[in-house]
C-alpha atoms as a PDB file:
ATOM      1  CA  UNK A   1       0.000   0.000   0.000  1.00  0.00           C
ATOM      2  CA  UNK A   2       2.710   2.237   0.779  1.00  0.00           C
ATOM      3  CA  UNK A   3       4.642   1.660  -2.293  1.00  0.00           C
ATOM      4  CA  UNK A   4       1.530   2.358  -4.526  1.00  0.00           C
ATOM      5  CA  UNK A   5       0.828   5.830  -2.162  1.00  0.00           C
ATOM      6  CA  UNK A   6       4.273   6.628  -3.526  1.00  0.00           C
ATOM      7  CA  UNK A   7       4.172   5.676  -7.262  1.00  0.00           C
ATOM      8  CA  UNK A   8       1.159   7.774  -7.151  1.00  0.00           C
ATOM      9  CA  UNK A   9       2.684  10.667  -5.507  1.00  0.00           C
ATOM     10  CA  UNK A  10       5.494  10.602  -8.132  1.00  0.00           C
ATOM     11  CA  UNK A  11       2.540  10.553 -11.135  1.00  0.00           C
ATOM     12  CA  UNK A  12       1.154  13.376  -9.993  1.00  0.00           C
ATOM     13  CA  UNK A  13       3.925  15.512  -9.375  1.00  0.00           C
ATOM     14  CA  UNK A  14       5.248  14.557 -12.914  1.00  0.00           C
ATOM     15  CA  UNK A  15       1.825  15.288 -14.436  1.00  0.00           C
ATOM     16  CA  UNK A  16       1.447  18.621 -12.469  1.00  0.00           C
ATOM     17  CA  UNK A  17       4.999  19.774 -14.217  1.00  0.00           C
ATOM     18  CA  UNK A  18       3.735  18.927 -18.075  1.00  0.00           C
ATOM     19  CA  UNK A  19       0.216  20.709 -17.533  1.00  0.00           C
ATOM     20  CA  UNK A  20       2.307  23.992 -16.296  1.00  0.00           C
ATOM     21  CA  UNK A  21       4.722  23.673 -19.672  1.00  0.00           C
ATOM     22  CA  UNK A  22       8.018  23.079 -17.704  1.00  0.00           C
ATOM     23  CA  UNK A  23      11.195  24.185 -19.627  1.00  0.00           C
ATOM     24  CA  UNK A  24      14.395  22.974 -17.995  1.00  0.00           C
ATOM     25  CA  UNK A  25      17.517  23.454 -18.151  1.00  0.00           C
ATOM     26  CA  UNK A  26      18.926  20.411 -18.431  1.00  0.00           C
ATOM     27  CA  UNK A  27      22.455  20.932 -18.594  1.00  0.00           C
ATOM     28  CA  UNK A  28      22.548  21.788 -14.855  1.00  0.00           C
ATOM     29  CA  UNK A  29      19.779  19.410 -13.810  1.00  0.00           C
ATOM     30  CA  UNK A  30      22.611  16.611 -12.912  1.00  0.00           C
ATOM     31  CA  UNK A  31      24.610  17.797 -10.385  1.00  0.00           C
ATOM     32  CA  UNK A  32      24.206  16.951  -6.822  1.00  0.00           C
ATOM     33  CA  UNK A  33      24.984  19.911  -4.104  1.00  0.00           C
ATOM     34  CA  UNK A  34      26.934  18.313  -1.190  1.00  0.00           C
ATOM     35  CA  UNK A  35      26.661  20.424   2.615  1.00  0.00           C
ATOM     36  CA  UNK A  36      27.607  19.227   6.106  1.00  0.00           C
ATOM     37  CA  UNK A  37      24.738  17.681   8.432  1.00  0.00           C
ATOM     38  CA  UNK A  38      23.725  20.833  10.685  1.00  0.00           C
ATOM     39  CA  UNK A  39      25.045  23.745   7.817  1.00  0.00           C
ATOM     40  CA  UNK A  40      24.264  26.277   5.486  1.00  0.00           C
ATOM     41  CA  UNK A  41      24.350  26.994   1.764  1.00  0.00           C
ATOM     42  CA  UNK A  42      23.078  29.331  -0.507  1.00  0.00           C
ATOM     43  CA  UNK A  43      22.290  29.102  -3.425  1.00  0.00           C
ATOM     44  CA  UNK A  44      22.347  31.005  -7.007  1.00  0.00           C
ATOM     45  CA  UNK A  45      19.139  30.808  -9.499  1.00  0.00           C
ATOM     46  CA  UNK A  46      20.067  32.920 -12.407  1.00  0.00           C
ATOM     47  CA  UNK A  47      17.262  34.663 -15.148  1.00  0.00           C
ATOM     48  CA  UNK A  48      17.303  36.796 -17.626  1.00  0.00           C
ATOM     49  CA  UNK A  49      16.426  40.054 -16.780  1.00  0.00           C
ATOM     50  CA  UNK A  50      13.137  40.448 -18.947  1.00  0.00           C
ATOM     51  CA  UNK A  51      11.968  38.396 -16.357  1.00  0.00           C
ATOM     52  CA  UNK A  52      12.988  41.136 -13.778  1.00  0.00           C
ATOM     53  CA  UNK A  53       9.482  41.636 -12.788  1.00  0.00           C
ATOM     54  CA  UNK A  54       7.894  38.134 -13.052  1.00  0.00           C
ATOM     55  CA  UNK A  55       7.149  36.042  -9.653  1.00  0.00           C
ATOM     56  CA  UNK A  56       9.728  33.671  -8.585  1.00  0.00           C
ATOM     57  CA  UNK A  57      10.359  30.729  -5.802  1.00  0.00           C
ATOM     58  CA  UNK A  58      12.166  27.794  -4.671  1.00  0.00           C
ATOM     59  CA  UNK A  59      10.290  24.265  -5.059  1.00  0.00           C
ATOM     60  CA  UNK A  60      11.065  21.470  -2.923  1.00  0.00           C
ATOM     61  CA  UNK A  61      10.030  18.111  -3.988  1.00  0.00           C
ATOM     62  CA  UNK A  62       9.783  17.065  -0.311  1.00  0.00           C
ATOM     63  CA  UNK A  63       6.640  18.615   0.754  1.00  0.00           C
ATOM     64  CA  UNK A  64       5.714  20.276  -2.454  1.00  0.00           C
ATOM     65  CA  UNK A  65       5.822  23.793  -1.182  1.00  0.00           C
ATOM     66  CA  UNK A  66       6.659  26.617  -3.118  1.00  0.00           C
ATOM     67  CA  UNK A  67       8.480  29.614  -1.125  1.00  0.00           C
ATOM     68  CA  UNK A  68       8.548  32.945  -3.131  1.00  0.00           C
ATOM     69  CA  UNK A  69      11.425  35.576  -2.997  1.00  0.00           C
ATOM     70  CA  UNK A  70      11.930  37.609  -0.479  1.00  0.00           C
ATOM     71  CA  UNK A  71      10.594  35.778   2.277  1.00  0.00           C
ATOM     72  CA  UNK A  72      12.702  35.037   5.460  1.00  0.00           C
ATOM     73  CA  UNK A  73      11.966  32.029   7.526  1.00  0.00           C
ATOM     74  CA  UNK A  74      13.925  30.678  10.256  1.00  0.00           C
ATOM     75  CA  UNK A  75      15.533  27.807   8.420  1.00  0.00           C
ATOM     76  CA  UNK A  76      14.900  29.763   4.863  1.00  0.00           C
ATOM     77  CA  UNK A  77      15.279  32.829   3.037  1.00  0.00           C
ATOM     78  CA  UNK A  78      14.578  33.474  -0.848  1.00  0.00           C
ATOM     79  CA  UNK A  79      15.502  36.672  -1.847  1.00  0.00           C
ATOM     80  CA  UNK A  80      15.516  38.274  -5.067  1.00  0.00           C
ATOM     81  CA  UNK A  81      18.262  40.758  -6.635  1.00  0.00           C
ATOM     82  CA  UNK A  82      17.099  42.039  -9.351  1.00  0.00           C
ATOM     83  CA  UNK A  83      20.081  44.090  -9.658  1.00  0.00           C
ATOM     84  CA  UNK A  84      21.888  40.779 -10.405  1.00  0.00           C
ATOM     85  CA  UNK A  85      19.126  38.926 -12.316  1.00  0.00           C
ATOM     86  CA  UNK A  86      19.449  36.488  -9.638  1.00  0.00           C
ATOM     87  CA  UNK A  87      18.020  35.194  -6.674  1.00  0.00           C
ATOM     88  CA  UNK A  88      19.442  34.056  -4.133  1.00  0.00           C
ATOM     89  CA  UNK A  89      17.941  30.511  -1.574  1.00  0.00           C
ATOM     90  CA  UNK A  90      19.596  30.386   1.888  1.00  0.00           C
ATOM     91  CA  UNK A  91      19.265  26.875   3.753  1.00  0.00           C
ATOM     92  CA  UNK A  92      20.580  26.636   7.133  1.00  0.00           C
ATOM     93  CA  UNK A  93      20.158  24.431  10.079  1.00  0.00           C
ATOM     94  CA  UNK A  94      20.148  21.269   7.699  1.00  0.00           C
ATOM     95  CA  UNK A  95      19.200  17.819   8.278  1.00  0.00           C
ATOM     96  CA  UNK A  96      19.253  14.108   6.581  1.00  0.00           C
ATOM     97  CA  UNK A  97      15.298  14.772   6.418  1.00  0.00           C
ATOM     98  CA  UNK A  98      15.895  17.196   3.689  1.00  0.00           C
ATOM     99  CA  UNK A  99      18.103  15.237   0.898  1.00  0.00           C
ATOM    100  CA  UNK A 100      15.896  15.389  -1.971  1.00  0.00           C
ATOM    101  CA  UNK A 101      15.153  17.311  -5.529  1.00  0.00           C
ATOM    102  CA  UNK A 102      14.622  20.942  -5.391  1.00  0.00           C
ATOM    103  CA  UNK A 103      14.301  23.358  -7.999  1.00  0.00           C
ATOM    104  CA  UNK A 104      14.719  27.294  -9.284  1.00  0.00           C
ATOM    105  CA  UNK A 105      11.447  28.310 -10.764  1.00  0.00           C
ATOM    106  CA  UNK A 106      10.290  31.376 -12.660  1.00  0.00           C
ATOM    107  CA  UNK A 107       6.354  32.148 -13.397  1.00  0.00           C
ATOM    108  CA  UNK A 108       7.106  33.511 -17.158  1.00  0.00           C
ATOM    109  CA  UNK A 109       3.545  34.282 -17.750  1.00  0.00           C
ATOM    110  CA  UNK A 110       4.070  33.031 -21.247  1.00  0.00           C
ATOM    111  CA  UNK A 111       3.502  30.399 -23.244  1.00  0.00           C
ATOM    112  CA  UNK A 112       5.493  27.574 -21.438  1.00  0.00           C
ATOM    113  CA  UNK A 113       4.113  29.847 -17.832  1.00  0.00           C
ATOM    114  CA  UNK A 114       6.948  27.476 -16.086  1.00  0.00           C
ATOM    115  CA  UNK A 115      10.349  27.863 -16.611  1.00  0.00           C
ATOM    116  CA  UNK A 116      12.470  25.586 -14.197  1.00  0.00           C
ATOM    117  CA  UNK A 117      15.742  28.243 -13.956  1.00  0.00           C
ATOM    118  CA  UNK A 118      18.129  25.464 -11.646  1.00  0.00           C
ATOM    119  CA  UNK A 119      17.548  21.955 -10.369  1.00  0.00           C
ATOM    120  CA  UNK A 120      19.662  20.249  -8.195  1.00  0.00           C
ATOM    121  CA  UNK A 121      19.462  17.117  -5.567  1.00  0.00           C
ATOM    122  CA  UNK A 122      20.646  18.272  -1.978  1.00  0.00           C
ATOM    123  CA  UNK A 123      22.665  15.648  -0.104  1.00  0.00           C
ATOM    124  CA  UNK A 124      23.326  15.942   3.604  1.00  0.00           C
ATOM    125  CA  UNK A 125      26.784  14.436   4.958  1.00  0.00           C
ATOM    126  CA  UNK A 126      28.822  14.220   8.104  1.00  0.00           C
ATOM    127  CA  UNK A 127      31.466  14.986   5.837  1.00  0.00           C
ATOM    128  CA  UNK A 128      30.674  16.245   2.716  1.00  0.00           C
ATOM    129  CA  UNK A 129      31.974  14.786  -0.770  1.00  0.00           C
ATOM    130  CA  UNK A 130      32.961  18.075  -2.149  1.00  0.00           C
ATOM    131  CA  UNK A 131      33.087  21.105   0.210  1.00  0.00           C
ATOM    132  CA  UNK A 132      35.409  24.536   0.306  1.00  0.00           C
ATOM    133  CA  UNK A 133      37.545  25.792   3.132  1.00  0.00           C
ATOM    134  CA  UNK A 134      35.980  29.120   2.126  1.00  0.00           C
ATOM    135  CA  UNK A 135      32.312  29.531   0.592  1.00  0.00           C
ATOM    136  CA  UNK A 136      32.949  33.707  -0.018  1.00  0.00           C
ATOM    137  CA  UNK A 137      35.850  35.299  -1.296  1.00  0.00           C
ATOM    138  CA  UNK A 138      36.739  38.614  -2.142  1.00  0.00           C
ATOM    139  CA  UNK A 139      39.550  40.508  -3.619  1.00  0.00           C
ATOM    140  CA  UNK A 140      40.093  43.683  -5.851  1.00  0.00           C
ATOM    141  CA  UNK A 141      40.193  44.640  -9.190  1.00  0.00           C
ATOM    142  CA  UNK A 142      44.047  43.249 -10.901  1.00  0.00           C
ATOM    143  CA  UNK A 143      44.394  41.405  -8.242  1.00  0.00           C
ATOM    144  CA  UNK A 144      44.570  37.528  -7.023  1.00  0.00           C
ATOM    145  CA  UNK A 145      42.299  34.995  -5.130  1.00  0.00           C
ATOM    146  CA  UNK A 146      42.865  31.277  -4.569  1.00  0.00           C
ATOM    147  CA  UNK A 147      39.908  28.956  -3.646  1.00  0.00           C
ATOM    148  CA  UNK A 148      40.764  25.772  -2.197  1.00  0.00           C
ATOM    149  CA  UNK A 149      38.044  22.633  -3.235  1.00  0.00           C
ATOM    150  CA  UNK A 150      37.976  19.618  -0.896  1.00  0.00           C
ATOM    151  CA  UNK A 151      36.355  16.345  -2.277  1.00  0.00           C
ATOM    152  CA  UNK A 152      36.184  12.384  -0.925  1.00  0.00           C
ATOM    153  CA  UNK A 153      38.464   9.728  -2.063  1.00  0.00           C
ATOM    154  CA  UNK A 154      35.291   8.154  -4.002  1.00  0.00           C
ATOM    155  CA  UNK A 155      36.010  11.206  -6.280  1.00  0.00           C
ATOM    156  CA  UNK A 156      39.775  11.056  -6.472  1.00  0.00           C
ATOM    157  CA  UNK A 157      39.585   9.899 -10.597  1.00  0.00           C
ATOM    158  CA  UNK A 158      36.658  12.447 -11.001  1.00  0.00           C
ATOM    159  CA  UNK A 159      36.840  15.343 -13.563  1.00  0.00           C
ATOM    160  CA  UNK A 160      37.705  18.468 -10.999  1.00  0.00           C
ATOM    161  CA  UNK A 161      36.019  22.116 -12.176  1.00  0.00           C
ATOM    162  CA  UNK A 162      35.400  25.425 -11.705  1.00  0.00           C
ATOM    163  CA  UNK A 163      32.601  26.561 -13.243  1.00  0.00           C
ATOM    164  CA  UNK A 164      30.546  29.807 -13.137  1.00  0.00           C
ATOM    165  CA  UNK A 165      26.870  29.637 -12.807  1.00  0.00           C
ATOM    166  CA  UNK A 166      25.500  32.596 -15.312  1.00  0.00           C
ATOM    167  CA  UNK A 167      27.091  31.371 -18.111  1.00  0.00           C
ATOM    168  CA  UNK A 168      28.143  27.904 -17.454  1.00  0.00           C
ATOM    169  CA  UNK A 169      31.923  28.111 -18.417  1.00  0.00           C
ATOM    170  CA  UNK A 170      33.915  25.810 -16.789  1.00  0.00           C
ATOM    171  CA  UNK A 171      37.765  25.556 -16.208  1.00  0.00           C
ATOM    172  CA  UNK A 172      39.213  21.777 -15.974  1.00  0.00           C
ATOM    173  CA  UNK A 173      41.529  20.415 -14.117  1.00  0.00           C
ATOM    174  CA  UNK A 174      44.789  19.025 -16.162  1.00  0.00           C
ATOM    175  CA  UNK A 175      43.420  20.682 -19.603  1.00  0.00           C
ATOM    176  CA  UNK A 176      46.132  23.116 -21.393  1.00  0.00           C
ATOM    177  CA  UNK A 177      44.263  23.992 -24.385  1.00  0.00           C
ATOM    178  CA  UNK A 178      43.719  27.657 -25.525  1.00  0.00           C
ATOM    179  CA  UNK A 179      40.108  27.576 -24.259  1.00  0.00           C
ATOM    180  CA  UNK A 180      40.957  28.034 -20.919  1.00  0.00           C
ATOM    181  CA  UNK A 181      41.625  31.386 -19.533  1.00  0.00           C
ATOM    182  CA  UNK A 182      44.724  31.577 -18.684  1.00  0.00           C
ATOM    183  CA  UNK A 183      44.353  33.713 -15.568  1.00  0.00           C
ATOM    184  CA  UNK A 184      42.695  30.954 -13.921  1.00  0.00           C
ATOM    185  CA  UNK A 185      44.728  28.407 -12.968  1.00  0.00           C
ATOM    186  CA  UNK A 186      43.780  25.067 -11.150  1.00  0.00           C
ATOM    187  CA  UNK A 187      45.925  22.406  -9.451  1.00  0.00           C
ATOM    188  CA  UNK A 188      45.054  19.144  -8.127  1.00  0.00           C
ATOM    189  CA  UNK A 189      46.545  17.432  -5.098  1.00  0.00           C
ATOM    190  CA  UNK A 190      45.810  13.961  -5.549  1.00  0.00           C
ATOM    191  CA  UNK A 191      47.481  13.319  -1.895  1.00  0.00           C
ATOM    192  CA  UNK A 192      45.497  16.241   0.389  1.00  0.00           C
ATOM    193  CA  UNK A 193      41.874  15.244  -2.098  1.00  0.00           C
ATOM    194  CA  UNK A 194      41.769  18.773  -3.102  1.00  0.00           C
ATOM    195  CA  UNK A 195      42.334  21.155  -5.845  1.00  0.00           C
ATOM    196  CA  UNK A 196      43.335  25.217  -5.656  1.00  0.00           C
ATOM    197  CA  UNK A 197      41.900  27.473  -8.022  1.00  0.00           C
ATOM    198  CA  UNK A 198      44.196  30.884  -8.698  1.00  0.00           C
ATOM    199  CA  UNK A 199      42.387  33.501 -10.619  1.00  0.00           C
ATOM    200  CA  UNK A 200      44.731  36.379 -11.617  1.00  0.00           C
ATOM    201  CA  UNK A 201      44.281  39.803 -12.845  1.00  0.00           C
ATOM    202  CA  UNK A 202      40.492  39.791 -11.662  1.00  0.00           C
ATOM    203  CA  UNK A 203      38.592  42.544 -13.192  1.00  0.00           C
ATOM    204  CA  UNK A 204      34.969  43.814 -11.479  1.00  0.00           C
ATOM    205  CA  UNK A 205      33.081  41.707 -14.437  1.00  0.00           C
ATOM    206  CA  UNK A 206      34.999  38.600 -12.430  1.00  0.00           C
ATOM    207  CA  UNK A 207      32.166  38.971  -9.487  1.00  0.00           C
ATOM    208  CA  UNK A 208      29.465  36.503  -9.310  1.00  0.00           C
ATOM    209  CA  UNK A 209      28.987  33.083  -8.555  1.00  0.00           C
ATOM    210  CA  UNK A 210      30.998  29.892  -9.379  1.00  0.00           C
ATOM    211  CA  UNK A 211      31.096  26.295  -7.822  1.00  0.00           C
ATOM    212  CA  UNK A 212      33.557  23.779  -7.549  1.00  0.00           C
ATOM    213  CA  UNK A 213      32.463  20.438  -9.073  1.00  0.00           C
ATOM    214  CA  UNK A 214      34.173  16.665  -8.465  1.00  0.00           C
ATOM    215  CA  UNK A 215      31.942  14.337 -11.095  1.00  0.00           C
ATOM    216  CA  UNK A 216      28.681  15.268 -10.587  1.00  0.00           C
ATOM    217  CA  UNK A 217      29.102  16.182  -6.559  1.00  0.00           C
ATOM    218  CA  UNK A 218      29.592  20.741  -6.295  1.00  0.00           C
ATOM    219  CA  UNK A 219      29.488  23.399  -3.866  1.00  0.00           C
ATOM    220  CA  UNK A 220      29.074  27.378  -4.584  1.00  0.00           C
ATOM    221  CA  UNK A 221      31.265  30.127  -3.649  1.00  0.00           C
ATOM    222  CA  UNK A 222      30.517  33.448  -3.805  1.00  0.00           C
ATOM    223  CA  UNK A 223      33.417  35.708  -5.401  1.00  0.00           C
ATOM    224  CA  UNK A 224      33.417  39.848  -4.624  1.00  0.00           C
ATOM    225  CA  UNK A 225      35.561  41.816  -6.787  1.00  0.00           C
ATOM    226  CA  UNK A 226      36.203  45.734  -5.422  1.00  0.00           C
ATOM    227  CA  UNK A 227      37.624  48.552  -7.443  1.00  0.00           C
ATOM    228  CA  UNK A 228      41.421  48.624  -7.682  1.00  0.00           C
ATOM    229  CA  UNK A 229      42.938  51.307  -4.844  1.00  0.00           C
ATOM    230  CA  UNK A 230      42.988  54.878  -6.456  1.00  0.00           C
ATOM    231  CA  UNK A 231      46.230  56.909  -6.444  1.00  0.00           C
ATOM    232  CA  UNK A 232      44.684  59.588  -4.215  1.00  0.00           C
ATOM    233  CA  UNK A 233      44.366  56.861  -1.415  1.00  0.00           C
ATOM    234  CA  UNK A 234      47.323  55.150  -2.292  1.00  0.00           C
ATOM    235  CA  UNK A 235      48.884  58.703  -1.577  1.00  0.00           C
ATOM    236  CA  UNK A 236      46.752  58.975   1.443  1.00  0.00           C
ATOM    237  CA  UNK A 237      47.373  55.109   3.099  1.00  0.00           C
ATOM    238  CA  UNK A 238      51.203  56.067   2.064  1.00  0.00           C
ATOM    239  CA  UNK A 239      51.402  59.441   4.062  1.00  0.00           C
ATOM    240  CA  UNK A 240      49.575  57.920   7.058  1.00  0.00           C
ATOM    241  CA  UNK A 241      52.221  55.405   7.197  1.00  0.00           C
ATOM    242  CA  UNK A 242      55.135  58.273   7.155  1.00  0.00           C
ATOM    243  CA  UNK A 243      53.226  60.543   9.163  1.00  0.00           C
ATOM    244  CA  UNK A 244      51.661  58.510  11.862  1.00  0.00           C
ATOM    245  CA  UNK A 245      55.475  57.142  13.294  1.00  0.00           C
ATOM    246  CA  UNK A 246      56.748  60.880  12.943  1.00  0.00           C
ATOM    247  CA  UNK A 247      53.924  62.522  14.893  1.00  0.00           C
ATOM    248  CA  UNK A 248      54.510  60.394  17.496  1.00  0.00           C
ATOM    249  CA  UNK A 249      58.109  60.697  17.438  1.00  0.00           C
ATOM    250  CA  UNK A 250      58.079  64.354  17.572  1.00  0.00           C
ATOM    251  CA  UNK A 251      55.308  64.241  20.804  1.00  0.00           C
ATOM    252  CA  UNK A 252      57.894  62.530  22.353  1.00  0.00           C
ATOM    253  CA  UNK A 253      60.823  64.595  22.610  1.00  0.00           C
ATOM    254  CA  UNK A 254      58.329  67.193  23.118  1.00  0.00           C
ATOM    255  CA  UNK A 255      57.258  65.523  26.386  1.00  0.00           C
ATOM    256  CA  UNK A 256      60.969  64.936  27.054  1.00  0.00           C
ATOM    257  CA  UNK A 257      61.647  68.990  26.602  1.00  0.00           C
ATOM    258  CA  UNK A 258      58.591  69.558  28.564  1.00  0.00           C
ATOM    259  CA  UNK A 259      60.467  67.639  32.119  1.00  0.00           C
ATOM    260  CA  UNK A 260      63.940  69.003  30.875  1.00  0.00           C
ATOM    261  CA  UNK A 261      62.373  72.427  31.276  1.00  0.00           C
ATOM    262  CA  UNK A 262      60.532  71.798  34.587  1.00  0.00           C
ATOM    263  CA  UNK A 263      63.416  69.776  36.314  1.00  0.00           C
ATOM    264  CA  UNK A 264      65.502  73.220  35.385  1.00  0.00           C
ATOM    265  CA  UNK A 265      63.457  75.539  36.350  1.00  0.00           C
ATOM    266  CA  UNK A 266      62.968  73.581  39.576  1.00  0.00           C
ATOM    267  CA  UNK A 267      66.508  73.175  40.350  1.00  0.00           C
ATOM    268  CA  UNK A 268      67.299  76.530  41.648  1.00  0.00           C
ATOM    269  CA  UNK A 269      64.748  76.832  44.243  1.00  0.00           C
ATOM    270  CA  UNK A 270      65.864  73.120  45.267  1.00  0.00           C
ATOM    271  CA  UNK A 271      69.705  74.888  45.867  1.00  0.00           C
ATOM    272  CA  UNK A 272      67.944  77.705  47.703  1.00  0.00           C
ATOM    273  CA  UNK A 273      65.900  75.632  49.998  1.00  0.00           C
ATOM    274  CA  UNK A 274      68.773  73.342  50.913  1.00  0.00           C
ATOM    275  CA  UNK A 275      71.416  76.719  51.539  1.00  0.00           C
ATOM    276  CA  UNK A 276      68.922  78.061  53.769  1.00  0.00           C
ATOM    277  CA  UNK A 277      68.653  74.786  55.521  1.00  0.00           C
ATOM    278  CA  UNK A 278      72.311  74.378  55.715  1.00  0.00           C
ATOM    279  CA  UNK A 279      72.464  78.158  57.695  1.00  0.00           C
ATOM    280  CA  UNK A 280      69.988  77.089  59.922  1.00  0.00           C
ATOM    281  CA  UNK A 281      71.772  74.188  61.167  1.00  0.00           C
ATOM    282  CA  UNK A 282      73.781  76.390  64.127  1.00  0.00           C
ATOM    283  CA  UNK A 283      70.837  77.715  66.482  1.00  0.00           C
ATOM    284  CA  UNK A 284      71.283  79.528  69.574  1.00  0.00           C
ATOM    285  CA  UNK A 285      69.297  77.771  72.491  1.00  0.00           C
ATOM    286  CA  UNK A 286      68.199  80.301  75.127  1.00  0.00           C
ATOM    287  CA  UNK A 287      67.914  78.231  78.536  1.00  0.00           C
ATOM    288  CA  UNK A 288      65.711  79.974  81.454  1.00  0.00           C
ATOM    289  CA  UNK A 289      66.656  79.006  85.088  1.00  0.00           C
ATOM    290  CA  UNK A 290      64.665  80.475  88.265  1.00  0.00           C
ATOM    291  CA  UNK A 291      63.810  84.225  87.936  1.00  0.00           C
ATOM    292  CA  UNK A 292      66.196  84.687  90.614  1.00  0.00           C
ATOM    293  CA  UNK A 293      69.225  83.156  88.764  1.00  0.00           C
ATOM    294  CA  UNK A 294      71.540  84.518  86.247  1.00  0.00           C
ATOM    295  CA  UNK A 295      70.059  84.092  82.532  1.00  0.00           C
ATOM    296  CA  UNK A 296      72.860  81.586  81.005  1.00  0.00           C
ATOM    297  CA  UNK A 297      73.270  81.708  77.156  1.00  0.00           C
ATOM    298  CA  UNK A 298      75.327  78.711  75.616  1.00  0.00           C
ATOM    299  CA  UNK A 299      76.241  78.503  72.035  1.00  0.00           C
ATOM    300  CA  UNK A 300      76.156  74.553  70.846  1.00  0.00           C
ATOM    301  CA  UNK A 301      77.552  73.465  67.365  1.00  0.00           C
ATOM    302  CA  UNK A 302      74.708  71.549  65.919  1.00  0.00           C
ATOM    303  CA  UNK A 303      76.927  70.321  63.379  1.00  0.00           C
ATOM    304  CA  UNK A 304      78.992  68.596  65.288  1.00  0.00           C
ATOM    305  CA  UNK A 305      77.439  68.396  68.653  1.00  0.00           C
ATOM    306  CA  UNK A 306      81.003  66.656  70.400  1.00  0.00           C
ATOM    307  CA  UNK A 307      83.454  68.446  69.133  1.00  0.00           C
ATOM    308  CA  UNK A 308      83.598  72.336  71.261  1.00  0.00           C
ATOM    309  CA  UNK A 309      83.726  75.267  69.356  1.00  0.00           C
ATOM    310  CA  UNK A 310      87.397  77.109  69.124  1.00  0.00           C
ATOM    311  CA  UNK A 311      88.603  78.455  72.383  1.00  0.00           C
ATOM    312  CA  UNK A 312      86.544  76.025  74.246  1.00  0.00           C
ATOM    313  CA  UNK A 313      82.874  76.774  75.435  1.00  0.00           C
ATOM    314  CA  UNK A 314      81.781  80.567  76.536  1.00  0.00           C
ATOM    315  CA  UNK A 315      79.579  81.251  78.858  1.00  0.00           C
ATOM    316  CA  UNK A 316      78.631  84.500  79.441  1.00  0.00           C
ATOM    317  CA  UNK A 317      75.867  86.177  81.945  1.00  0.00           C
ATOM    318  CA  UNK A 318      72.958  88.865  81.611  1.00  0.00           C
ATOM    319  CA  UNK A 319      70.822  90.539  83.926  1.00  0.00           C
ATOM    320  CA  UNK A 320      67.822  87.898  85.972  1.00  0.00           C
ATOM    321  CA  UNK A 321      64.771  87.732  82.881  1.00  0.00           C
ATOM    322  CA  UNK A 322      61.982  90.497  84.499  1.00  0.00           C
ATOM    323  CA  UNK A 323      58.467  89.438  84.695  1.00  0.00           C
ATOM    324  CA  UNK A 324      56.124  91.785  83.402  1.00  0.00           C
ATOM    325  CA  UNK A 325      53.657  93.146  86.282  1.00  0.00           C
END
């Protein structure tokens, strides 16, 4: 019973894709898009821009549910970019329960009113059979970049290549003839199951999106390209890096004159302080006996409080002190 509920499932969602008029793009209906169990991916769905205007959404063949662009979900977002003539399907959060066929799809409001842009088959892995250390690159305009593809050994003796989605040229691994660009470059290492992709000279037209491929197994990367540095800030980066070390060069001997100048200044009233505590160091002591006793005035050398001043100690005597009445 459960077999027939799913041969009949299958009918109908084959016979509900000939009465719309589907047109697909076979040449990238084989590939199969590889992510790690509990990841993200996004992926590119390319149209011409006549289409612009049109309504378009991502079909899964799951649960037959059709999200339009520019919605935002938890787990989902399909936004358009009309800028781009793309738009673009973010999974995240990703499961074994969603391997399965999903598809691109563009209401053309034309003849054929379907037009299946992009279909691929979503795999879930622990470890992925063709993954990238980096899924977003970006570099500027004459330039470099280097992408580095990872892949399985069950891949090892597949055709490796970097391909760009909007107009499906591909660069392959090992081939030397004049149809490849030459400023993209692509090594294999057989030993490490990966392959490095160096793209030289990138010019602004080099943005977009490309994927690296092992057989039929891929994964996207998104590539920025920025405008090359103008001389007016390559002027202005260059005098910040001359300028930057001198100012705070000069600050600093400007500190140092700053405590040169206050140490000097501050040295003379030091010399003062200590001369006039130097004089100070012989004191007379005045001694008061009984009122009725001689006042007795002794002269002590504080410097040297053992050794008796020349001509031995003098004592000398004054009239009794008078109390005032």
């Amino acid at each position: 019973m459960a077999a027939y509920t799913k041969t009949k499932m299958f009918y109908i969602s084959i016979g509900f894709w000939l009465i719309l008029g589907v047109e697909c793009y076979s040449g990238w209906s084989k590939y199969i898009l590889t992510v790690q169990t509990g990841g993200s991916v996004t992926i590119p769905c390319h149209y011409d821009k006549k289409y612009t205007q049109q309504k378009k959404y991502w079909f899964s063949e799951i649960d037959k549910s059709n999200t339009y662009t520019n919605t935002t979900e938890e787990n989902l977002s399909v936004i358009d970019h009309p800028d781009q003539s793309l738009f673009t399907v973010t999974m995240r959060n990703l499961h074994n329960n969603q391997n399965g066929d999903y598809y691109c799809v563009l209401e053309t409001g034309e003849q054929s009113p379907i037009n299946t842009i992009y279909k691929l088959y979503l795999k879930i892995q622990s470890v992925p059979d063709v993954s990238v250390v980096n899924s977003s690159v970006s570099g500027r305009e004459g330039g470099d970049i280097s992408v580095q593809c990872l892949y399985s050994s069950e891949y090892q003796n597949e055709v490796k290549q970097w391909c760009r989605y909007k107009d499906q040229s591909c660069y392959t691994v090992g081939r030397t003839d004049t149809s490849q660009n030459p400023s993209v470059q692509i090594s294999d290492d057989d030993g490490g199951r990966s392959f490095t992709v160096l793209m030289t000279g990138l010019r602004l037209t080099d943005s977009g999106w490309y994927f690296c491929s092992a057989g039929e197994a891929l994964n996207p990367v998104h590539l920025t390209v920025t405008e090359a540095e103008s001389d007016k800030e390559k002027n202005t980066n260059y005098d910040l890096n001359v300028w930057l070390p001198v100012s705070a060069a000069l600050l600093l001997l400007f500190f140092l004159f700053v405590v040169f100048i206050w140490r000097w200044r501050r040295r003379p009233k030091q010399d003062e302080q200590q001369i006039r505590e130097r004089n100070g160091s012989r004191t007379i002591d005045t001694i008061y006996s009984k009122p009725e006793d001689p006042v007795i005035y002794s002269t002590i050398n504080d410097e040297n409080p053992n050794k008796p001043p020349a001509g031995g100690t003098i004592y000398s005597t004054v009239a009794p002190h008078q109390q005032q009445q």
